[in-house]
Protein backbone atom coordinates (compact mmCIF):
# COMPACT_ATOMS: atom_id res chain seq x y z
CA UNK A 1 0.78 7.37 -48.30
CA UNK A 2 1.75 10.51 -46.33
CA UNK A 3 4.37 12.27 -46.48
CA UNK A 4 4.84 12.03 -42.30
CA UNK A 5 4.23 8.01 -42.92
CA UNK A 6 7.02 8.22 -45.64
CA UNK A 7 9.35 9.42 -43.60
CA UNK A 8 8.38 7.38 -41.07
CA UNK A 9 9.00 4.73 -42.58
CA UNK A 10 12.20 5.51 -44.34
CA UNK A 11 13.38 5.83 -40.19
CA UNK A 12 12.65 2.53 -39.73
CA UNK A 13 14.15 1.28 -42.66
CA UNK A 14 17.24 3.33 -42.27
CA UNK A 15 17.49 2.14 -38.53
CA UNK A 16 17.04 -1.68 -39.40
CA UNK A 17 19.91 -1.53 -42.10
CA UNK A 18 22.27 0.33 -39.38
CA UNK A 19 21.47 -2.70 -37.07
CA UNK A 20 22.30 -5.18 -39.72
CA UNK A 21 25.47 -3.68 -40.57
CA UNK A 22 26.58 -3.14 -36.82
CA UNK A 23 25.83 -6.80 -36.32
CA UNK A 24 27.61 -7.85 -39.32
CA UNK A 25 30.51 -6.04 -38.24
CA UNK A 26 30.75 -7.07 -34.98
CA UNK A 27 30.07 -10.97 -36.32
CA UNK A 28 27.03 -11.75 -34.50
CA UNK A 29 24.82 -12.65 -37.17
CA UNK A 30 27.92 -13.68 -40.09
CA UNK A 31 29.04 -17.08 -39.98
CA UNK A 32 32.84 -17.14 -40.13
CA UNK A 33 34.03 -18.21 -43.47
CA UNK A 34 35.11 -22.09 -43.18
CA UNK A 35 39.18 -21.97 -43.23
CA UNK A 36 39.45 -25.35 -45.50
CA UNK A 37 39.62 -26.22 -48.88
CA UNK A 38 36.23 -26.77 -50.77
CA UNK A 39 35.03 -30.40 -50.63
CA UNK A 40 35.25 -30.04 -54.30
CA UNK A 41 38.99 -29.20 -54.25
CA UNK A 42 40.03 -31.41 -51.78
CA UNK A 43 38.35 -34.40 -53.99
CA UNK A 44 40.51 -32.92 -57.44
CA UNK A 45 43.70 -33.10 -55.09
CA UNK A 46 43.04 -36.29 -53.80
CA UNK A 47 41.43 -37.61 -57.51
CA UNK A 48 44.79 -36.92 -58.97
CA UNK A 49 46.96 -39.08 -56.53
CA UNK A 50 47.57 -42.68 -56.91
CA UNK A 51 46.35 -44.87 -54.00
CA UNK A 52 48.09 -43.57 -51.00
CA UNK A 53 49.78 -46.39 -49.54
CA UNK A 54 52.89 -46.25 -47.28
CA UNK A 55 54.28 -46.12 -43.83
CA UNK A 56 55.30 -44.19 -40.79
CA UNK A 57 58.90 -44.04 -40.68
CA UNK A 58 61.63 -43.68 -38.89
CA UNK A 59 64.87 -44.50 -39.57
CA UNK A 60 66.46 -47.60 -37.65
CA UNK A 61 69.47 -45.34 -36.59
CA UNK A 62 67.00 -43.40 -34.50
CA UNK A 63 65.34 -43.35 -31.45
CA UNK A 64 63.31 -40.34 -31.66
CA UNK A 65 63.01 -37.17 -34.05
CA UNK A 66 66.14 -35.29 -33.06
CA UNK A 67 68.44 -38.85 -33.33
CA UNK A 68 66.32 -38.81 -37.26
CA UNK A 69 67.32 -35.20 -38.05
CA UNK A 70 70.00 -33.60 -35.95
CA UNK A 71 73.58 -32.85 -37.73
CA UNK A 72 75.66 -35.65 -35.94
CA UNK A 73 73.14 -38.46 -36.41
CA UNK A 74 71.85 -37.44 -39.84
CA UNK A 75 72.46 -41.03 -42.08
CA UNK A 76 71.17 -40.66 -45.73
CA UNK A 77 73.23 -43.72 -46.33
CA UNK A 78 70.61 -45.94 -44.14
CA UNK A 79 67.79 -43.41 -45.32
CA UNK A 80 68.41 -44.33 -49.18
CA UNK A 81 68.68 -48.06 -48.20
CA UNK A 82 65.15 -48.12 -45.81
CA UNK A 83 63.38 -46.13 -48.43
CA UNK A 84 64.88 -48.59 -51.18
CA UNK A 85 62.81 -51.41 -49.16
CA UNK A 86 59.99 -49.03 -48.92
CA UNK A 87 59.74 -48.70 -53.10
CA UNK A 88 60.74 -53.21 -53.08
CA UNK A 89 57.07 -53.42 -51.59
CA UNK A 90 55.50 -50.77 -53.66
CA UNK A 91 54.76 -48.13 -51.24
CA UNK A 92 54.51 -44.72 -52.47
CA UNK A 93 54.55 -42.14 -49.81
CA UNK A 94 55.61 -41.80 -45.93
CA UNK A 95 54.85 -40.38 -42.92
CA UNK A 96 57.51 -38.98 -40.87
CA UNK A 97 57.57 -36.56 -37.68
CA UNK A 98 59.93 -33.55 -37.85
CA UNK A 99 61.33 -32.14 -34.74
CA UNK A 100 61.10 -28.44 -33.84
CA UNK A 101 64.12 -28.33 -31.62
CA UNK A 102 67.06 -29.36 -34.18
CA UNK A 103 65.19 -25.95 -36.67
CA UNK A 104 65.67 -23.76 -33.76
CA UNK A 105 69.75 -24.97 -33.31
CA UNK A 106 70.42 -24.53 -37.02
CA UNK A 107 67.44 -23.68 -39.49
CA UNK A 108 69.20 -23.83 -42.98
CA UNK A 109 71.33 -26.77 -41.80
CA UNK A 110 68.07 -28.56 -41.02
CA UNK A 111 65.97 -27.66 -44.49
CA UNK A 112 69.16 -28.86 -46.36
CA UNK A 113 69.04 -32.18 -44.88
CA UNK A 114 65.30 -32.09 -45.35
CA UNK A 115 65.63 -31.51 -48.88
CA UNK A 116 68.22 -33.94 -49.68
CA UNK A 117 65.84 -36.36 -47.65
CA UNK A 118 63.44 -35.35 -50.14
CA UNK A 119 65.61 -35.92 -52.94
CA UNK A 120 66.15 -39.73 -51.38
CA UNK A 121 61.88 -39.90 -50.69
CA UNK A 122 61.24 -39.19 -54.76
CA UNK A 123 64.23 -40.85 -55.86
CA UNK A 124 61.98 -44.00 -54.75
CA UNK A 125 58.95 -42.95 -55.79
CA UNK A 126 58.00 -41.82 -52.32
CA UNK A 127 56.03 -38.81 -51.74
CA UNK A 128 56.45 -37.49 -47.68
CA UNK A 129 53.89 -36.26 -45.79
CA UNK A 130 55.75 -34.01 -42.54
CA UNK A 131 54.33 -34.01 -39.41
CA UNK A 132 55.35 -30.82 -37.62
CA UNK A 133 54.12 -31.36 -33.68
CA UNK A 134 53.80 -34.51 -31.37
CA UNK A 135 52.98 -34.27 -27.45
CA UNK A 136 53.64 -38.29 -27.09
CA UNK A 137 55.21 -38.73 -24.11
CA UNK A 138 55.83 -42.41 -23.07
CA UNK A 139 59.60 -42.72 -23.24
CA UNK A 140 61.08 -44.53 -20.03
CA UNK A 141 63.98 -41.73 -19.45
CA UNK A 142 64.54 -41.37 -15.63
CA UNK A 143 64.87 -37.70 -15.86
CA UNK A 144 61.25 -36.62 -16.13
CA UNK A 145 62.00 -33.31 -17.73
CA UNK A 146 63.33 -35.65 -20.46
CA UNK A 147 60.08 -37.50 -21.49
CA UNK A 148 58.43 -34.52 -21.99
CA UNK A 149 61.04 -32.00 -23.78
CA UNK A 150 63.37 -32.91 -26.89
CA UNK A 151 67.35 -32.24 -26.38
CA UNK A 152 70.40 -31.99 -28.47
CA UNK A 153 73.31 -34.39 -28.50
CA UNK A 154 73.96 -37.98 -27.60
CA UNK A 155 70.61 -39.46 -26.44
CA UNK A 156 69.78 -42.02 -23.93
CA UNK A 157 70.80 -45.30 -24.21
CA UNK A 158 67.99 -47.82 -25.53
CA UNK A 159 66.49 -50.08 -22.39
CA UNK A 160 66.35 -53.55 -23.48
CA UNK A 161 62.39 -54.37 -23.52
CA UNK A 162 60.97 -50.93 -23.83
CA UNK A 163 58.86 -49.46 -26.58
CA UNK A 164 59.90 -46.48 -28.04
CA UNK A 165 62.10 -46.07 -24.60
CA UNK A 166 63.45 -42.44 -26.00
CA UNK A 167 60.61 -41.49 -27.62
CA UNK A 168 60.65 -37.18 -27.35
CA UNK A 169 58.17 -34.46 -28.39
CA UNK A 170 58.34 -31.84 -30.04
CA UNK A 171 58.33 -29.27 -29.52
CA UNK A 172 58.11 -30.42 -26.00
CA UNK A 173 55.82 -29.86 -23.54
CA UNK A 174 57.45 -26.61 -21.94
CA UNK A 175 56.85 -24.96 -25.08
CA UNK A 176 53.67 -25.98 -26.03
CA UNK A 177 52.61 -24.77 -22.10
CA UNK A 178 54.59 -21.19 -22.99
CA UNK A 179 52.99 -18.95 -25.01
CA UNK A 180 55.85 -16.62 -25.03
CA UNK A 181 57.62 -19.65 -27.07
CA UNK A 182 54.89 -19.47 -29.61
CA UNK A 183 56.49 -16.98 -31.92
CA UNK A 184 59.28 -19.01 -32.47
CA UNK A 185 57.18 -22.28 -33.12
CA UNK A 186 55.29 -20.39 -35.52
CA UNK A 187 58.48 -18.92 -37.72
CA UNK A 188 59.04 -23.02 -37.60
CA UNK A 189 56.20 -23.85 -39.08
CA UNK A 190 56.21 -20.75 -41.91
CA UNK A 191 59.83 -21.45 -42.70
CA UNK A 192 59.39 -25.10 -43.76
CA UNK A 193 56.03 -24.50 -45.30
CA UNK A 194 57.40 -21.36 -47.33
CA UNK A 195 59.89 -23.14 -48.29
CA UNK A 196 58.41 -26.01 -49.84
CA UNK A 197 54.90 -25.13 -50.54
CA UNK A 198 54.49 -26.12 -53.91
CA UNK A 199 57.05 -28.84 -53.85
CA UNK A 200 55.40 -31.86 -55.39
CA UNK A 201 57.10 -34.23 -53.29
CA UNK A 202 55.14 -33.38 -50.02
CA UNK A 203 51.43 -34.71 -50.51
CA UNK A 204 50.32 -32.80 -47.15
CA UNK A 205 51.36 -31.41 -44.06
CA UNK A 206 50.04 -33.10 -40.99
CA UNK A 207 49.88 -30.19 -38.11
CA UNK A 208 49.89 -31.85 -35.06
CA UNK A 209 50.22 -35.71 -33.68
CA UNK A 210 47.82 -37.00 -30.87
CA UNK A 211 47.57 -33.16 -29.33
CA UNK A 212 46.24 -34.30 -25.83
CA UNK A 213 48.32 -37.51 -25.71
CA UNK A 214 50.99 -37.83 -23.05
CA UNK A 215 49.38 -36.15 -20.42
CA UNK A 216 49.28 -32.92 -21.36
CA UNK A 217 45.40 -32.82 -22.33
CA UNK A 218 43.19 -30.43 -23.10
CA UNK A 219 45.84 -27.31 -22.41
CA UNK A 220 47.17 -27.68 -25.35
CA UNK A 221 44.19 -27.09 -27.72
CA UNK A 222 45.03 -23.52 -27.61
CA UNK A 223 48.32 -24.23 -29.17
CA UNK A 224 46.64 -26.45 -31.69
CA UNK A 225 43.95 -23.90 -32.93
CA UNK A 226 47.20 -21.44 -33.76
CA UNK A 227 49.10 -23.97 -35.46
CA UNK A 228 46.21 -23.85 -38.29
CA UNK A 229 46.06 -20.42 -38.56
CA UNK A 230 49.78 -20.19 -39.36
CA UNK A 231 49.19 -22.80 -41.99
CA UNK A 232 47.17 -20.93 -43.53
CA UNK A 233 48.93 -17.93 -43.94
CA UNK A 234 50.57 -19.66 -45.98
CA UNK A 235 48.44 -20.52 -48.91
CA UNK A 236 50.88 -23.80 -49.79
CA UNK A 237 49.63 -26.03 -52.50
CA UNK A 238 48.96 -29.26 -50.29
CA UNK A 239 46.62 -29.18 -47.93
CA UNK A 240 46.78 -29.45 -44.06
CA UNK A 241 45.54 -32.15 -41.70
CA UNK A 242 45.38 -33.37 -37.76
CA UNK A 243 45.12 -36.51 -37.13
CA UNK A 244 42.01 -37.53 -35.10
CA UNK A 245 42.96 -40.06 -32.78
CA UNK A 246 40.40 -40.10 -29.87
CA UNK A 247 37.34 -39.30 -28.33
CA UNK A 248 38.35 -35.72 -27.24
CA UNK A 249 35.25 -33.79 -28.41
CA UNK A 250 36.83 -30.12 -28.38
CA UNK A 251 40.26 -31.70 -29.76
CA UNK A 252 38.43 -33.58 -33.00
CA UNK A 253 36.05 -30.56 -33.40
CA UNK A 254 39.11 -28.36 -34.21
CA UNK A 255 40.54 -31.10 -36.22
CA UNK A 256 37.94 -31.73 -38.44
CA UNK A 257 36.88 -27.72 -38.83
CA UNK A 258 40.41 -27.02 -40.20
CA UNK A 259 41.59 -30.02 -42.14
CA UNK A 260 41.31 -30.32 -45.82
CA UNK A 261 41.25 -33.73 -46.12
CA UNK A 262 40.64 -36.19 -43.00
CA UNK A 263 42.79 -38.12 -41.77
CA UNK A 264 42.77 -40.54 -38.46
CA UNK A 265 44.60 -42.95 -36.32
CA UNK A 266 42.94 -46.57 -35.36
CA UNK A 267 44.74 -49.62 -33.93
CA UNK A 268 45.26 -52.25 -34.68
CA UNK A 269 42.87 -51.95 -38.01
CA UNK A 270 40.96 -49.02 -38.99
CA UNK A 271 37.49 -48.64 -39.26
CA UNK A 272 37.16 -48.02 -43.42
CA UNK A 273 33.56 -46.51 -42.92
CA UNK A 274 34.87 -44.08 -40.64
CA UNK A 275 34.72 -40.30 -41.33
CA UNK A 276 32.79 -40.73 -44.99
CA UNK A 277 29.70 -38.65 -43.78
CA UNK A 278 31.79 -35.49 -43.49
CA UNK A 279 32.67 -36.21 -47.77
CA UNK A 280 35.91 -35.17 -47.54
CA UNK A 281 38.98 -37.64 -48.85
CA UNK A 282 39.82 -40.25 -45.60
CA UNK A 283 43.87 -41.57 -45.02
CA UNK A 284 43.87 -43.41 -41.78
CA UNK A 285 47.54 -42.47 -41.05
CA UNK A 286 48.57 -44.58 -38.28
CA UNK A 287 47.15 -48.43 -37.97
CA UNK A 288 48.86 -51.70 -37.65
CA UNK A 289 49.71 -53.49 -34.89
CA UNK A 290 50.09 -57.77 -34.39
CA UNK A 291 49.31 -58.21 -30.37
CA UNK A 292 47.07 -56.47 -28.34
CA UNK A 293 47.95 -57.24 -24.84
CA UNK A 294 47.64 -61.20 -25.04
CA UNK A 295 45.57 -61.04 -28.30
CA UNK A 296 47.52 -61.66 -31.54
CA UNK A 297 45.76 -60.11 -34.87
CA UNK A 298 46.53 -62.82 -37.26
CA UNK A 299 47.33 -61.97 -41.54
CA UNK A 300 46.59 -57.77 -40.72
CA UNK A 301 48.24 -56.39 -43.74
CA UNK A 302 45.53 -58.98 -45.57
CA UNK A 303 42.26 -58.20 -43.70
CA UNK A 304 43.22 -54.54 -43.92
CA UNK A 305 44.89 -53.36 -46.94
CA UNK A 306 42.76 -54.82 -49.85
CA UNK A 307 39.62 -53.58 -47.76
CA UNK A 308 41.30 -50.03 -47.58
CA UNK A 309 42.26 -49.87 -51.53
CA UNK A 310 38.55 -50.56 -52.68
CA UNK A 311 37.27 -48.35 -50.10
CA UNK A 312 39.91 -45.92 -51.94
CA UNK A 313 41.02 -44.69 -47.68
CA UNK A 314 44.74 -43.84 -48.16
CA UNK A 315 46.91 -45.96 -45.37
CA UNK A 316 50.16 -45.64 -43.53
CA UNK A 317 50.53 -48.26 -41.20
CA UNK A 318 52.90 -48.12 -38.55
CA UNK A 319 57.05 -49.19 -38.70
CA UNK A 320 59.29 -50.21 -41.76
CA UNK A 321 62.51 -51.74 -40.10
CA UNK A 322 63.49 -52.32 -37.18
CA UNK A 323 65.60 -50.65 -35.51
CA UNK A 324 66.88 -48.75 -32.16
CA UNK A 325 63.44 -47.70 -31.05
CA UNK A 326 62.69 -51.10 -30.45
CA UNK A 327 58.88 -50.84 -32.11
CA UNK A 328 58.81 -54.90 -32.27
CA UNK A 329 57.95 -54.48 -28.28
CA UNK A 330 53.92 -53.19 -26.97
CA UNK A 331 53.07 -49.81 -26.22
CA UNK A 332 53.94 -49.86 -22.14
CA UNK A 333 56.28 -52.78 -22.16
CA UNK A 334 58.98 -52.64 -19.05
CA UNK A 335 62.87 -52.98 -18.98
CA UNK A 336 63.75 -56.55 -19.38
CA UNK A 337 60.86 -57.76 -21.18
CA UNK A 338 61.86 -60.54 -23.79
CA UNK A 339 62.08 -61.01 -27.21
CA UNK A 340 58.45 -61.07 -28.19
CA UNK A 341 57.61 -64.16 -30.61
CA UNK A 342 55.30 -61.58 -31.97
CA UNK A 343 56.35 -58.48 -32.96
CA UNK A 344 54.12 -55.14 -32.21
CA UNK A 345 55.31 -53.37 -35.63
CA UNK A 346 57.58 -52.82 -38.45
CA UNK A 347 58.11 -55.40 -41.54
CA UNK A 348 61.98 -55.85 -42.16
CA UNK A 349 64.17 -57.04 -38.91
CA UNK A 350 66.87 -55.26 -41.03
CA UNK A 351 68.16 -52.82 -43.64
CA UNK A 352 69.35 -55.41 -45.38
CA UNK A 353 65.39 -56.37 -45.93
CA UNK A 354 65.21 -59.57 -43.89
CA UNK A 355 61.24 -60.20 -43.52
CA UNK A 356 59.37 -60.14 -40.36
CA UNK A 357 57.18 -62.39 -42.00
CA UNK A 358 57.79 -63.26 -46.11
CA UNK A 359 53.71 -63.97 -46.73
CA UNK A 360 53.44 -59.73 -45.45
CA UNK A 361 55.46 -58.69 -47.82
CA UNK A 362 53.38 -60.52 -50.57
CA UNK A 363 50.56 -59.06 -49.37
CA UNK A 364 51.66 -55.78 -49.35
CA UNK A 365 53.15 -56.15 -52.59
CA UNK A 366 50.45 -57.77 -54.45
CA UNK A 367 47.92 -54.84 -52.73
CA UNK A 368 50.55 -52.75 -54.32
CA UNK A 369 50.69 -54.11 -57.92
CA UNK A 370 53.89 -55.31 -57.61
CA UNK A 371 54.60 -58.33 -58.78
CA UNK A 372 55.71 -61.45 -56.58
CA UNK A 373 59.26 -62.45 -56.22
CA UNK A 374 61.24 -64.88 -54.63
CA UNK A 375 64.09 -63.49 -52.60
């Protein structure tokens, strides 16, 4: 070869790997390393649990997040009690939504009551899985600003006949909308996950609940997108998770690009095939209702659960005991509505453990390994 074709060629060569770095720089040709936890590691966290089985809760003093965690409505007393039913049926973990506002009126206050809720969780054998956000919107407050944004202090009173009648966001709406509120929803999110990020009694952090749901839509995806990158800053020992819920393409796209494990809402029984191809552990965290409309779904903890155990797809149905939210009415149900013979959700009609319905609680117990009983 000649020396002009040598040097020719080194040119080219010396041009091409110029390109390729420029490119690689700029991201064009790299594809962006994936944000979640290995399939493999995800499977070793999930290996080493027991079968997740448990419930959304919320405790039958409240009507929404704030009445749950705020200083003046704070019970522990009920919370130890509930929870005490919770263990009676052999549950082992719960679901329960946090609320953004009652961090941002007193931030220690609110981790110290977190923790001792913790302490009450564990002290039942309960691990908690926290759900930070929620844009659900379907409370029947005449004060529209209320349905949508969460406030401090004595809440409404409950509307005889109406699901969830107080039901409040958080962070609300107006935030989620602001992105000059962001840094302040983010310092949130770090300070709780900071703080506990290797404690053993959280299995997971949940993100975000039903994102698009109550009317908000598709603006607050940005919002969403953020709330895993702060997660992650975090490195915490659990892993993260957003409920899919819908058939919002761009919303379950992000969902199931950043979660660890998968996790999903279906009513009133979940699909237990659903979400295996992507081979990453499956909870459906939110199923469980009795009536759909005029339909009643007859023995649903026994078509479900046993189905959901030897599919080894973790479960939280919906509602523990009844209480001022008024669950035992259907999503959209108006003021004045009567007692339903059939109740939407929840499985004790009080804290003292009355049944809904005695043959459940078998069920759920014997799905459990705990042994029958006759109360």
């Amino acid at each position: 070869m000649s020396r002009t074709l040598c040097i020719a060629v080194a040119l080219v060569v010396s041009v091409l790997c110029i390109l390729r770095l420029s490119t690689a720089e700029d991201g064009a040709t790299e594809k962006p390393a994936d944000p979640r936890w290995s399939k493999e590691k995800a499977w070793k966290w999930y290996n080493a649990q027991p079968w997740i089985n448990g419930c959304n809760y919320l405790p039958s003093y409240a009507s929404n997040s704030v009445e749950f965690w705020q200083a003046d409505t704070f019970d522990p007393k009920i919370i130890d009690k509930e929870l005490a039913l919770a263990e009676g049926v052999g549950y082992n973990s719960i679901h329960i939504l946090m609320q953004y506002l009652v961090w941002e009126n007193n931030p220690e206050a609110y981790k110290k009551r977190f923790a001792q809720f913790l302490e009450i969780a564990d002290k039942h054998g309960l691990t908690v899985m926290p759900q930070f956000f929620d844009n659900c919107a379907f409370g029947r407050q005449k004060d529209p600003w209320k349905r949508k944004n969460p406030y401090l202090g004595k809440q409404d009173d409950p509307i005889q006949g109406v699901f969830f009648y107080n039901w409040s966001p958080s962070p609300g709406h107006s935030r989620v909308l602001d992105k000059s509120a962001w840094p302040r929803l983010k310092r949130y999110v770090l300070d709780f996950m900071q703080t506990f990020k290797d404690d053993k009694r959280i299995i997971a952090w949940d993100m975000y609940n039903e994102p698009t749901n109550g009317g908000i839509g598709d603006k607050t995806l940005p919002l969403l997108k953020e709330v895993f990158k702060w997660a992650r800053e975090v490195e915490a020992s659990q892993p993260i998770t957003a409920g899919i819920w819908n058939n919002n393409k761009a919303e379950t796209e992000i969902m199931l690009a950043n979660s660890d494990i998968i996790t999903f809402h279906q009513y009133p029984i979940p699909d237990p095939e659903r979400f295996k191809e992507t081979g990453r552990p499956v909870i459906c965290t939110e199923w469980m209702v009795r009536i759909r409309g005029k339909r009643v779904i007859k023995d649903i903890f026994a078509r479900t659960l046993p189905i959901l155990k030897a599919k080894k797809i973790g479960s939280y149905s919906w509602g523990l005991v009844h209480g001022k939210c008024q669950g035992h009415f259907q999503w959209g149900s108006k003021p004045g509505t009567p007692e339903p013979k059939v109740w939407f959700t929840d499985i004790f009609r009080d804290v003292q453990g009355t049944p809904y319905d005695p043959k459940e609680i078998e069920v759920i117990r014997k799905v459990s390994g705990v042994k029958a009983r006759r109360d």
